[in-house]
N, C-alpha and C. Protein backbone atom coordinates (compact mmCIF):
# COMPACT_ATOMS: atom_id res chain seq x y z
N UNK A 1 0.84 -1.17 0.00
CA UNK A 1 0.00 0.00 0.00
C UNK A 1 0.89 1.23 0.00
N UNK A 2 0.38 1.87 -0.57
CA UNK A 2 1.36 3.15 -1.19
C UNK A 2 0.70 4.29 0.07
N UNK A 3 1.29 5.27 0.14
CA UNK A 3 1.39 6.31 0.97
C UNK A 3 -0.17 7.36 0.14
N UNK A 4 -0.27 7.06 -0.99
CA UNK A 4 -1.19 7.89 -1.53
C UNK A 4 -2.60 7.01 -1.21
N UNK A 5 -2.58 5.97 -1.17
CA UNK A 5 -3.71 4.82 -0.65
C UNK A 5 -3.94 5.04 1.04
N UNK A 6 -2.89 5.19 1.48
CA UNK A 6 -2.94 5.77 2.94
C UNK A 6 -3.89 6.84 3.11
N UNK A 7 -3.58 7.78 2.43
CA UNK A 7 -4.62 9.23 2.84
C UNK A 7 -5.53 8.55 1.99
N UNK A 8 -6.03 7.80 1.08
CA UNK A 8 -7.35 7.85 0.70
C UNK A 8 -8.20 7.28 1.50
N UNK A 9 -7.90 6.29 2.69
CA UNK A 9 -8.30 5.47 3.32
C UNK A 9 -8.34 5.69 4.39
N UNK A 10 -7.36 7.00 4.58
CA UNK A 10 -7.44 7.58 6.31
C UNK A 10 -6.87 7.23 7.14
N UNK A 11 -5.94 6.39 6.73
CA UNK A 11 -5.45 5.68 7.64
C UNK A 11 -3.91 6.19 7.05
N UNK A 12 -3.03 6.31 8.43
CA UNK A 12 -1.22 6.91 7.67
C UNK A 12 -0.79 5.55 8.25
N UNK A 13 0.70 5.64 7.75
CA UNK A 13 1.46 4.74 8.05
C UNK A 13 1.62 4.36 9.11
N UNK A 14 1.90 5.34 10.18
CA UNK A 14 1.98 4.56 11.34
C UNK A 14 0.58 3.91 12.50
N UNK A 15 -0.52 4.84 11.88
CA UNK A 15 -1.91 3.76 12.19
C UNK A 15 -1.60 2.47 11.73
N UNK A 16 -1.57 2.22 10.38
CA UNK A 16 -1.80 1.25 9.80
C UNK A 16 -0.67 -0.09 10.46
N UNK A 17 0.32 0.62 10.40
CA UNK A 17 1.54 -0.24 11.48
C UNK A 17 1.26 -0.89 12.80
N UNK A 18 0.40 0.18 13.04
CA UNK A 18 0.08 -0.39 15.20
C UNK A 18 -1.02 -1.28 14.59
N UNK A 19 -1.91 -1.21 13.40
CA UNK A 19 -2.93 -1.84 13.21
C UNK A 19 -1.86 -3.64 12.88
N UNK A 20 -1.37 -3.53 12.09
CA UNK A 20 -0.89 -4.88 11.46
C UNK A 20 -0.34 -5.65 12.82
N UNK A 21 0.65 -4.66 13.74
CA UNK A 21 1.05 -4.88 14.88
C UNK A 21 0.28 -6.11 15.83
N UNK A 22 -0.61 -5.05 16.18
CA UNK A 22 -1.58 -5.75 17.34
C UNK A 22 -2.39 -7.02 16.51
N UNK A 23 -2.59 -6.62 15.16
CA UNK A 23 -3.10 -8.38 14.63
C UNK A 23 -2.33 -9.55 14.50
N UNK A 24 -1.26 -8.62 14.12
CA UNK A 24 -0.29 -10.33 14.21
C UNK A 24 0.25 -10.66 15.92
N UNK A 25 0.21 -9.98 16.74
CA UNK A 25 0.00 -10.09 18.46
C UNK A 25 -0.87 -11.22 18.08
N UNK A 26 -2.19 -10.95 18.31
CA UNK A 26 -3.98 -11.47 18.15
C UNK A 26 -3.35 -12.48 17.28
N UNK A 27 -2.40 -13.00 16.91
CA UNK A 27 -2.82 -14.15 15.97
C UNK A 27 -1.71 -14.66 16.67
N UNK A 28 -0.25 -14.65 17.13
CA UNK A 28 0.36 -14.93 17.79
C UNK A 28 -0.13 -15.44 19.09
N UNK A 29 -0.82 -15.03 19.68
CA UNK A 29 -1.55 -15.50 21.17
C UNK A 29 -2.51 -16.60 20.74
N UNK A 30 -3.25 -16.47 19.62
CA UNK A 30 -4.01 -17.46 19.49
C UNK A 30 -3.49 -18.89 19.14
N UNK A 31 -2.64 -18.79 18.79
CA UNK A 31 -1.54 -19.89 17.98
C UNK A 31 -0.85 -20.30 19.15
N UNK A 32 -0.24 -19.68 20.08
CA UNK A 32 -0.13 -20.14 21.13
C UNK A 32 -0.43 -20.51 22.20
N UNK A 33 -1.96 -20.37 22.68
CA UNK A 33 -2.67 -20.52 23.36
C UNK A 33 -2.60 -22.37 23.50
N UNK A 34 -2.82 -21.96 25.21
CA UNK A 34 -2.75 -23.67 25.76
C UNK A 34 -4.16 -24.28 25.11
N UNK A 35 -4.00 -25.99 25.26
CA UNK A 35 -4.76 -26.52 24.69
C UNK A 35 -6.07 -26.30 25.63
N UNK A 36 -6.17 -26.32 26.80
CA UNK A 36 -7.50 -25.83 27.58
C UNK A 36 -7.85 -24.38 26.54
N UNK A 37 -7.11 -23.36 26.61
CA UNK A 37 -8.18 -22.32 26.31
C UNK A 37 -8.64 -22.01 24.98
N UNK A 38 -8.05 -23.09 24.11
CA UNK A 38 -8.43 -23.50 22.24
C UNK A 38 -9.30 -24.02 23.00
N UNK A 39 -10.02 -24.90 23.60
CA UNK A 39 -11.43 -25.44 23.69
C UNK A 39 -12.06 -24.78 24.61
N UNK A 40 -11.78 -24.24 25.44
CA UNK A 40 -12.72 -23.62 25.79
C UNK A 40 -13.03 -22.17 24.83
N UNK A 41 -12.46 -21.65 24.23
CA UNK A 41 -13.01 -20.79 23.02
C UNK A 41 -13.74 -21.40 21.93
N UNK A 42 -13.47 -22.41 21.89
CA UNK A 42 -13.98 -23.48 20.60
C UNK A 42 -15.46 -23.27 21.25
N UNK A 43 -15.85 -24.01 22.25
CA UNK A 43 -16.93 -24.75 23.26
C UNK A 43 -17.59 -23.05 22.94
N UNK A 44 -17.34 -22.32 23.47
CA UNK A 44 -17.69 -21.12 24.05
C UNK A 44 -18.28 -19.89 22.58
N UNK A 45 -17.55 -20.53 21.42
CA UNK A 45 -17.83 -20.00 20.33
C UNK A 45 -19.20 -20.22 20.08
N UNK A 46 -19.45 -22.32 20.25
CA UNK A 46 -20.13 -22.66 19.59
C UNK A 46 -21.56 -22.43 20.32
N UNK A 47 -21.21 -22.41 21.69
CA UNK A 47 -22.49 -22.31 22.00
C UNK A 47 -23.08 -20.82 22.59
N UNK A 48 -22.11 -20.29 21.94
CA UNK A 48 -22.76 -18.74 21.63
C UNK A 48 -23.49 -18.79 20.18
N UNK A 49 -23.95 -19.12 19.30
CA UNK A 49 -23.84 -19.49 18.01
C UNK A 49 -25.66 -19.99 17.93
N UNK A 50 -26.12 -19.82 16.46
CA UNK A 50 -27.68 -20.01 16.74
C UNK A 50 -27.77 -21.23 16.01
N UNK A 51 -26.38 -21.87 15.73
CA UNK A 51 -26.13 -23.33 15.55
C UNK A 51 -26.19 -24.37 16.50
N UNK A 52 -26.22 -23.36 18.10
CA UNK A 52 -26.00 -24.38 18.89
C UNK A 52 -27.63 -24.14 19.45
N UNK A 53 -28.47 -23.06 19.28
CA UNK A 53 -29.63 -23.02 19.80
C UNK A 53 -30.54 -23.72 18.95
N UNK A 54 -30.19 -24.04 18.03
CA UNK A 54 -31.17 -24.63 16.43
C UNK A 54 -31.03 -25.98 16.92
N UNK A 55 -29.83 -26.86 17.31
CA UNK A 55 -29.99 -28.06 17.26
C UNK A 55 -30.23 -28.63 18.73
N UNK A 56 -29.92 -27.54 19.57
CA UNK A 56 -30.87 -27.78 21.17
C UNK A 56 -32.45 -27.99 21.14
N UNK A 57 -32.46 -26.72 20.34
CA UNK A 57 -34.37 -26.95 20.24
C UNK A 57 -34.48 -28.37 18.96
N UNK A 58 -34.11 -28.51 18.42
CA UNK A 58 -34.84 -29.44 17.48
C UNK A 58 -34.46 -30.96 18.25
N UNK A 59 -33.27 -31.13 18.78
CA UNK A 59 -32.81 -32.15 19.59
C UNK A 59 -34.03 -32.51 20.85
N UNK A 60 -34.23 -31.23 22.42
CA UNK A 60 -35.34 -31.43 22.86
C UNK A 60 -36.62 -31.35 22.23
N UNK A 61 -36.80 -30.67 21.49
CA UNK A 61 -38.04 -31.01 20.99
C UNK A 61 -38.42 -32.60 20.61
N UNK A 62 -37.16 -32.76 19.86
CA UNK A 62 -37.53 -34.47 19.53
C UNK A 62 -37.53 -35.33 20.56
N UNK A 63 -37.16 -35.30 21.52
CA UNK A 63 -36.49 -35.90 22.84
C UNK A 63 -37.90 -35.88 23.50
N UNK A 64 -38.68 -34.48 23.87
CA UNK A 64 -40.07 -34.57 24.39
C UNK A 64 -41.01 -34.94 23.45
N UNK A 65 -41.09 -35.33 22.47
CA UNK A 65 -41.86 -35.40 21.30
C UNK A 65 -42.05 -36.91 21.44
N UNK A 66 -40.64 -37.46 21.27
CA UNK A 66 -40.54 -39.18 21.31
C UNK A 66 -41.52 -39.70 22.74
N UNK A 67 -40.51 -39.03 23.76
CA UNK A 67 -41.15 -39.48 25.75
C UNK A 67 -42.34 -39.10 25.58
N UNK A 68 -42.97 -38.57 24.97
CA UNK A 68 -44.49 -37.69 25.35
C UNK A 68 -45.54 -38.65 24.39
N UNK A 69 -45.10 -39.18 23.93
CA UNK A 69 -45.47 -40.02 22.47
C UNK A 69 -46.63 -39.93 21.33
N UNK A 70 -45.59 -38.76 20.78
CA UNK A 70 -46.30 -37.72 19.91
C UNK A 70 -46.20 -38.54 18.91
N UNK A 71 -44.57 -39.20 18.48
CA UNK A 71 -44.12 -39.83 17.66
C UNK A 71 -44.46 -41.63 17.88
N UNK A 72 -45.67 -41.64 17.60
CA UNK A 72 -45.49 -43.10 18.71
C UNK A 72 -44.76 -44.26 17.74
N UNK A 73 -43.88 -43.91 16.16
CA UNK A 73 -43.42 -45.38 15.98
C UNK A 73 -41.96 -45.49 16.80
N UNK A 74 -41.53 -44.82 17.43
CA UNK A 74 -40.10 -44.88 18.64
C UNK A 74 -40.66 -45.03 19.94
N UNK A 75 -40.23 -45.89 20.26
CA UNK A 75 -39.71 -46.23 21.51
C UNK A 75 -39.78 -45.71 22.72
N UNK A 76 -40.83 -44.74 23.29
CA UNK A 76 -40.19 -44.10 24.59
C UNK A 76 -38.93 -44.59 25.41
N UNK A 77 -38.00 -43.97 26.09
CA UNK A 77 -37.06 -44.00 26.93
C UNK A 77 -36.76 -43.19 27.79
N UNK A 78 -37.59 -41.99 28.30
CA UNK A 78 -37.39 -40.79 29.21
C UNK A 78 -38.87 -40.62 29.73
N UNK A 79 -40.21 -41.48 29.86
CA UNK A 79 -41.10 -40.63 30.02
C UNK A 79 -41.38 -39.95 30.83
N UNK A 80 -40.27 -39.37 31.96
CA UNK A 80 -40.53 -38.91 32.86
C UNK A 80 -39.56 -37.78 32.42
N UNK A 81 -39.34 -37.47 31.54
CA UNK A 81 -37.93 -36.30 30.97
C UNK A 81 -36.78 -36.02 32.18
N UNK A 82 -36.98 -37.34 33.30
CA UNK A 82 -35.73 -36.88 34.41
C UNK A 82 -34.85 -36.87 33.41
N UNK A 83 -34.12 -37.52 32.67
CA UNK A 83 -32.53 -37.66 31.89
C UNK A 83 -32.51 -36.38 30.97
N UNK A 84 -33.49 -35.60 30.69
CA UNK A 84 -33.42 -34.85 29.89
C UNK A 84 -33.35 -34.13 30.80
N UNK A 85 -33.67 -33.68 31.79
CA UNK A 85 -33.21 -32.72 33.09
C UNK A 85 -31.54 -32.70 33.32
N UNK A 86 -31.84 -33.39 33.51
CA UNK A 86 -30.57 -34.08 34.05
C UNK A 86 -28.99 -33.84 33.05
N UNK A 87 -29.40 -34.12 32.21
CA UNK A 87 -28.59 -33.55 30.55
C UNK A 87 -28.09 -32.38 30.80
N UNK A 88 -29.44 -32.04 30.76
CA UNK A 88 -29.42 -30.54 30.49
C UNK A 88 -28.74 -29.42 31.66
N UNK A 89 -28.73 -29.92 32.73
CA UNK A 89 -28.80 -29.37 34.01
C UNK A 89 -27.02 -29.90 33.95
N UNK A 90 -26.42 -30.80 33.65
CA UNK A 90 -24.97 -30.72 34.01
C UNK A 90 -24.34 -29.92 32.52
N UNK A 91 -24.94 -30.05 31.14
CA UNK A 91 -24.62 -29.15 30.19
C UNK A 91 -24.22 -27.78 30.65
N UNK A 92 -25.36 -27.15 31.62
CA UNK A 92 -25.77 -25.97 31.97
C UNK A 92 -24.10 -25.72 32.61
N UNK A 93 -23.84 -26.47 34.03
CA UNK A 93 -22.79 -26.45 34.61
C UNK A 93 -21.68 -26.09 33.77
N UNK A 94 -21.49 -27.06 32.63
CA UNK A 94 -19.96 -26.93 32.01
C UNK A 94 -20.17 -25.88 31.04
N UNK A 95 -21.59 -24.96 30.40
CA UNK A 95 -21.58 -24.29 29.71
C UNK A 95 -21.16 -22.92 30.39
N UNK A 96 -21.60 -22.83 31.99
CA UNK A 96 -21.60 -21.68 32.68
C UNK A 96 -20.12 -21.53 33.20
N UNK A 97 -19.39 -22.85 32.96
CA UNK A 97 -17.89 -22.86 33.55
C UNK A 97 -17.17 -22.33 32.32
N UNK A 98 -17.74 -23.05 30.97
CA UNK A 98 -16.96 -22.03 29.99
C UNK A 98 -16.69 -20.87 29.78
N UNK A 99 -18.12 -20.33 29.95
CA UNK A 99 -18.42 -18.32 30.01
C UNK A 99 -17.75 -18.06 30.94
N UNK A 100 -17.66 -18.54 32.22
CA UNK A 100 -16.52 -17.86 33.23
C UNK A 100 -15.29 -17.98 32.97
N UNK A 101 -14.48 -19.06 31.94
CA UNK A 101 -13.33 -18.80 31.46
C UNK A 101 -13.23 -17.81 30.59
N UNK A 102 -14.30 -17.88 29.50
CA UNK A 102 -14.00 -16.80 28.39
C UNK A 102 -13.89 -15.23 29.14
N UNK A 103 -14.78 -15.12 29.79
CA UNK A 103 -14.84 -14.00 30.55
C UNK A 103 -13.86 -13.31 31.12
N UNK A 104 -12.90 -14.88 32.18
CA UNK A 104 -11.33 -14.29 32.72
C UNK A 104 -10.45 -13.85 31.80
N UNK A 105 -10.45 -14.75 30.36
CA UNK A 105 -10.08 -14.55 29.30
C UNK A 105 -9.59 -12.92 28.80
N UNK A 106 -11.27 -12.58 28.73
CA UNK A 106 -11.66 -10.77 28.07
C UNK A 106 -11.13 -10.23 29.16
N UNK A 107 -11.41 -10.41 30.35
CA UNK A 107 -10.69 -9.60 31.71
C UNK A 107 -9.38 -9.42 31.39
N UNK A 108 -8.51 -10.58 31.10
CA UNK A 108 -7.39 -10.46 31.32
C UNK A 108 -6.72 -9.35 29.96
N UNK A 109 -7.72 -9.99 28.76
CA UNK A 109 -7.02 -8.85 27.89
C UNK A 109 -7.55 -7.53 27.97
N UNK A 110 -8.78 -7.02 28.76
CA UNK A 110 -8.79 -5.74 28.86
C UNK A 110 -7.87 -5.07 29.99
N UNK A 111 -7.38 -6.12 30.67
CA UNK A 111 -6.36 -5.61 31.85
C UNK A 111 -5.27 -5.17 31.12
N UNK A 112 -4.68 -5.84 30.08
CA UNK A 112 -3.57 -5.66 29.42
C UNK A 112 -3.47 -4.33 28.56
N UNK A 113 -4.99 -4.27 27.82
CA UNK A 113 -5.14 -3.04 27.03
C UNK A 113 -5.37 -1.71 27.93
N UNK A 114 -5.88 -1.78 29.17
CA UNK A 114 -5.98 -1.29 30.05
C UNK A 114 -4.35 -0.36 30.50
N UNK A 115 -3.47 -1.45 30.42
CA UNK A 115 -2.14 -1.11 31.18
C UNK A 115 -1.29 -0.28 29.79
N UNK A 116 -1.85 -0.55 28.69
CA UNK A 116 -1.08 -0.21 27.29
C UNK A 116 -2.05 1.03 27.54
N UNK A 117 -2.64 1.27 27.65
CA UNK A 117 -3.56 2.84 27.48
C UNK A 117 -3.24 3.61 28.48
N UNK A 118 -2.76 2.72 30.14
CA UNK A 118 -1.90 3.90 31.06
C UNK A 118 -0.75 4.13 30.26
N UNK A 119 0.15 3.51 30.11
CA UNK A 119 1.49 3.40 29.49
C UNK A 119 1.49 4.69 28.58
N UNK A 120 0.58 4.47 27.60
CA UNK A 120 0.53 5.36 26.48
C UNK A 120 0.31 6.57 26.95
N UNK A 121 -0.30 6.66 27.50
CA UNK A 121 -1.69 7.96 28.64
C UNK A 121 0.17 8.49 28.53
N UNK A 122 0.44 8.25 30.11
CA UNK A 122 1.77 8.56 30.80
C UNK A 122 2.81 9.43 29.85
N UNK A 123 2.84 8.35 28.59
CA UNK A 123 4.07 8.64 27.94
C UNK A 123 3.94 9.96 27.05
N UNK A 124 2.51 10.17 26.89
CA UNK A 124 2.01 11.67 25.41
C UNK A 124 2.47 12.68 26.58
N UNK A 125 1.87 12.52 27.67
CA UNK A 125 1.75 13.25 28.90
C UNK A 125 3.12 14.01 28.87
N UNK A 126 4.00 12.77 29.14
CA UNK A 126 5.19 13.38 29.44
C UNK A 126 6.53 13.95 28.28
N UNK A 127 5.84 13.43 27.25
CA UNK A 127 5.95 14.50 25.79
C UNK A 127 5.55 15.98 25.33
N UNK A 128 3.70 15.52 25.88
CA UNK A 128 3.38 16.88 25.73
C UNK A 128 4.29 18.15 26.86
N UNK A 129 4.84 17.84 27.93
CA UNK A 129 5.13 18.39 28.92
C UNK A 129 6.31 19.23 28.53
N UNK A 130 7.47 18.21 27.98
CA UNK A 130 8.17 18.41 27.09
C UNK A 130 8.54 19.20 26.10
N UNK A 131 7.22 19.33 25.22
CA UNK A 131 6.87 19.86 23.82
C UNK A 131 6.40 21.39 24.78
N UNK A 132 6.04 21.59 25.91
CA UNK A 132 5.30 23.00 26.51
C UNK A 132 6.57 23.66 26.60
N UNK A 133 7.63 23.06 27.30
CA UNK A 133 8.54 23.58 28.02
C UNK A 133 9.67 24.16 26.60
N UNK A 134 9.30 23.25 25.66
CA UNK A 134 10.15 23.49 24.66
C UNK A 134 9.64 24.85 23.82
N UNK A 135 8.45 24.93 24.09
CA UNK A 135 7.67 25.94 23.34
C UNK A 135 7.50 27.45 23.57
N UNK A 136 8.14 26.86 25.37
CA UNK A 136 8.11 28.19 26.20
C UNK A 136 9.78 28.78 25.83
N UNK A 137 10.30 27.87 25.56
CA UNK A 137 11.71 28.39 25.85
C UNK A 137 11.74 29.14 24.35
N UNK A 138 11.54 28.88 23.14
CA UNK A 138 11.58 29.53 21.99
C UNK A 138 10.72 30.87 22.31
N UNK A 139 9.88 30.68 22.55
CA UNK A 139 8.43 31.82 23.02
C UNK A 139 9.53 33.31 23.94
N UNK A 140 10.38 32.68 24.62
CA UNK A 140 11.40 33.20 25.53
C UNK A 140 12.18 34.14 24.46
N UNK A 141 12.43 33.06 24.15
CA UNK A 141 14.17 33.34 22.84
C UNK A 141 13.72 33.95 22.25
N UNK A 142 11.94 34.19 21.38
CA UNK A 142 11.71 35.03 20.79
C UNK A 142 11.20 36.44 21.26
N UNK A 143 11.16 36.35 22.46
CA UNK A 143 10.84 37.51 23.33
C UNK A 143 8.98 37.68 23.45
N UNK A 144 8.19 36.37 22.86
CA UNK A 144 7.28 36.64 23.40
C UNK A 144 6.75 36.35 25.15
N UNK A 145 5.23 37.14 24.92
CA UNK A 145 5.25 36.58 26.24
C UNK A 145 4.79 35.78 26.77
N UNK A 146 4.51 34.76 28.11
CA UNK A 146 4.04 33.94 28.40
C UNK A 146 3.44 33.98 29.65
N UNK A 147 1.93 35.11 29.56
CA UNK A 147 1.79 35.15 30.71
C UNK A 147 0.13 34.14 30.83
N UNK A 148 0.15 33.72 30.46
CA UNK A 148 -0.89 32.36 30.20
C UNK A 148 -0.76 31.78 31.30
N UNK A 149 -1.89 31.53 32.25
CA UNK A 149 -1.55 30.62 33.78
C UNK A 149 -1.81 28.99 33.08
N UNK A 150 -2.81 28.83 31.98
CA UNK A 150 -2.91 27.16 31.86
C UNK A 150 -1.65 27.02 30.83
N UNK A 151 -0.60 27.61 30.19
CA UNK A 151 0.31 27.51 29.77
C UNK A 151 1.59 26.90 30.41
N UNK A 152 1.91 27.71 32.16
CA UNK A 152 2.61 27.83 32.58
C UNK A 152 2.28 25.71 33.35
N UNK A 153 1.04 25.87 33.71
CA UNK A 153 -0.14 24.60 34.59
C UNK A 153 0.96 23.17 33.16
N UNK A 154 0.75 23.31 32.27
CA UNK A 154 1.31 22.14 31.49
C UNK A 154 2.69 21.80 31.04
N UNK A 155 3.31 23.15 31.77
CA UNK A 155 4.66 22.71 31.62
C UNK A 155 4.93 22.14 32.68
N UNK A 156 4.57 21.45 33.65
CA UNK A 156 4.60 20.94 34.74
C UNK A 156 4.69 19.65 34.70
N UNK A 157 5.28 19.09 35.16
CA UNK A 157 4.84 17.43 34.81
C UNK A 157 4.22 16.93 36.02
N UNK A 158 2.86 15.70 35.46
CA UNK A 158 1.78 15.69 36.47
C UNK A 158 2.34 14.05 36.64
N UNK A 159 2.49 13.87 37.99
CA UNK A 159 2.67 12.69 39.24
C UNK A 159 1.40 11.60 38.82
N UNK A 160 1.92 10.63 38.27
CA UNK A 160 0.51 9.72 38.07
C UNK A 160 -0.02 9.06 39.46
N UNK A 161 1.02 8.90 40.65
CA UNK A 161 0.92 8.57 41.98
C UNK A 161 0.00 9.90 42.47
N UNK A 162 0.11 11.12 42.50
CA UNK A 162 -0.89 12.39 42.94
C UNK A 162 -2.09 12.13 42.53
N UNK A 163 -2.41 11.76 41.08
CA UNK A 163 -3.57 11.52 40.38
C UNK A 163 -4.21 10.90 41.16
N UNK A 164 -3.69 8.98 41.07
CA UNK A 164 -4.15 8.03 41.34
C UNK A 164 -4.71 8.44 42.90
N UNK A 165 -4.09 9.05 43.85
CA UNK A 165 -4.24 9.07 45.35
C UNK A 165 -5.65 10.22 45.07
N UNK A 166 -5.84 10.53 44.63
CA UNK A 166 -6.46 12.25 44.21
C UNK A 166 -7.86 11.24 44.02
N UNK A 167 -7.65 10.55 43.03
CA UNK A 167 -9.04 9.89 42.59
C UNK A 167 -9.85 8.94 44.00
N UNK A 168 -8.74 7.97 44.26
CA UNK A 168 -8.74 7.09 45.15
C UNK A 168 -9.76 8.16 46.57
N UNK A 169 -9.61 9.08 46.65
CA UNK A 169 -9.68 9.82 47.82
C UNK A 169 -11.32 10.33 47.92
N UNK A 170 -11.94 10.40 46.52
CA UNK A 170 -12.80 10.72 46.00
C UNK A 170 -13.74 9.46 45.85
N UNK A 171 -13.55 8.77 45.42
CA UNK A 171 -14.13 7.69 45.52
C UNK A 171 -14.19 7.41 46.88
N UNK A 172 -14.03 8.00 48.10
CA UNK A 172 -14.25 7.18 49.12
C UNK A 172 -15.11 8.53 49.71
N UNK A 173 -15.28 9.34 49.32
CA UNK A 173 -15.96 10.12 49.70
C UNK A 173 -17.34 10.07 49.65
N UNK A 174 -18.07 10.60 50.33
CA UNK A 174 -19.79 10.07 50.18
C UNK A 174 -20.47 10.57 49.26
C-alpha cells in the first residue's frame, strides 16, 4: 500500500503499522494458546452461536416429542424427561464454567489493554510536557510573552501517583 492509498483510506502509516502490529499479536496469542483455552473458546464459540440453539431446540423437541409419544413409531425411553433434566442441568454447569473462562479470558485482555492505554496515557503526557517547556523556551528566545496561567499549569509534569491518590480519595468520599 502506497502512501497515496494511505490518505485515501485515512489511515497513515503509522496507524496502519500499530494496526498490522496488534493483529499479528492477536494471531500470535491465538496460535499459542494452551490446549485448555483452544477449547474452551472453541466450546464457548459454539455455544454462543444459533447453531448451537437450532440443534438444542430441534434435539429437545424431539427428545419430548418421542417421551411424550407424539411420535409413537419410537420407543419411549425418558417418560418422565428426568434424563433430559438431568442432561441438560450438568450441560448448563460446564456451559456456565466455559463463560466464566471466556470471561477471565476478556478480563485479562482488557487488563492488558488497560495497562497499554496507562502506558501510552503517561508517555504523550510526558511529551506533551516536554513539547510546553520546549515551546516556552523559543516563546522566551523570541521575546514573546508567556503570561498564560494554563500555559505555565502544562509545563509541569503531572505525578501519576498524585492523580491516582487524588481519585482514590474521592471515591471514598460520600
Amino acid at each position: 500500500m502506497t502512501s497515496s492509498d494511505d490518505t485515501r483510506s485515512g489511515i497513515n502509516r503509522t496507524l496502519r503499522e500499530n494496526i498490522e502490529t496488534f493483529t499479528e499479536r492477536r494471531r500470535h496469542s491465538a496460535a499459542n494458546a494452551s490446549l485448555s483455552d483452544r477449547i474452551s473458546r472453541t466450546v464457548t464459540r459454539f455455544a454462543g452461536s444459533m447453531r448451537f440453539v437450532v440443534i438444542h431446540a430441534v434435539l429437545f423437541a424431539l427428545w419430548i416429542a418421542i417421551n411424550t409419544g407424539l411420535i409413537p413409531i419410537v420407543p419411549a425411553f425418558d417418560k418422565s424427561l428426568v434424563v433430559l433434566a438431568m442432561i441438560a442441568s450438568v450441560e448448563a454447569i460446564f456451559l456456565s464454567t466455559f463463560v466464566l473462562i471466556a470471561q477471565n479470558r476478556m478480563a485479562a485482555a482488557a487488563d492488558r489493554r488497560a495497562d497499554l492505554d496507562l502506558h501510552i496515557g503517561l508517555l504523550s503526557e510526558a511529551e506533551l510536557t516536554r513539547l510546553a517547556n520546549l515551546t516556552g523556551r523559543i516563546a522566551q528566545k523570541l521575546g514573546v510573552p508567556l503570561d498564560d496561567p494554563e500555559f505555565h499549569e502544562v509545563t509541569r509534569p503531572v505525578d501519576p501517583a498524585v492523580v491516582l491518590d487524588e481519585l482514590e480519595r474521592r471515591e471514598e468520599e460520600p
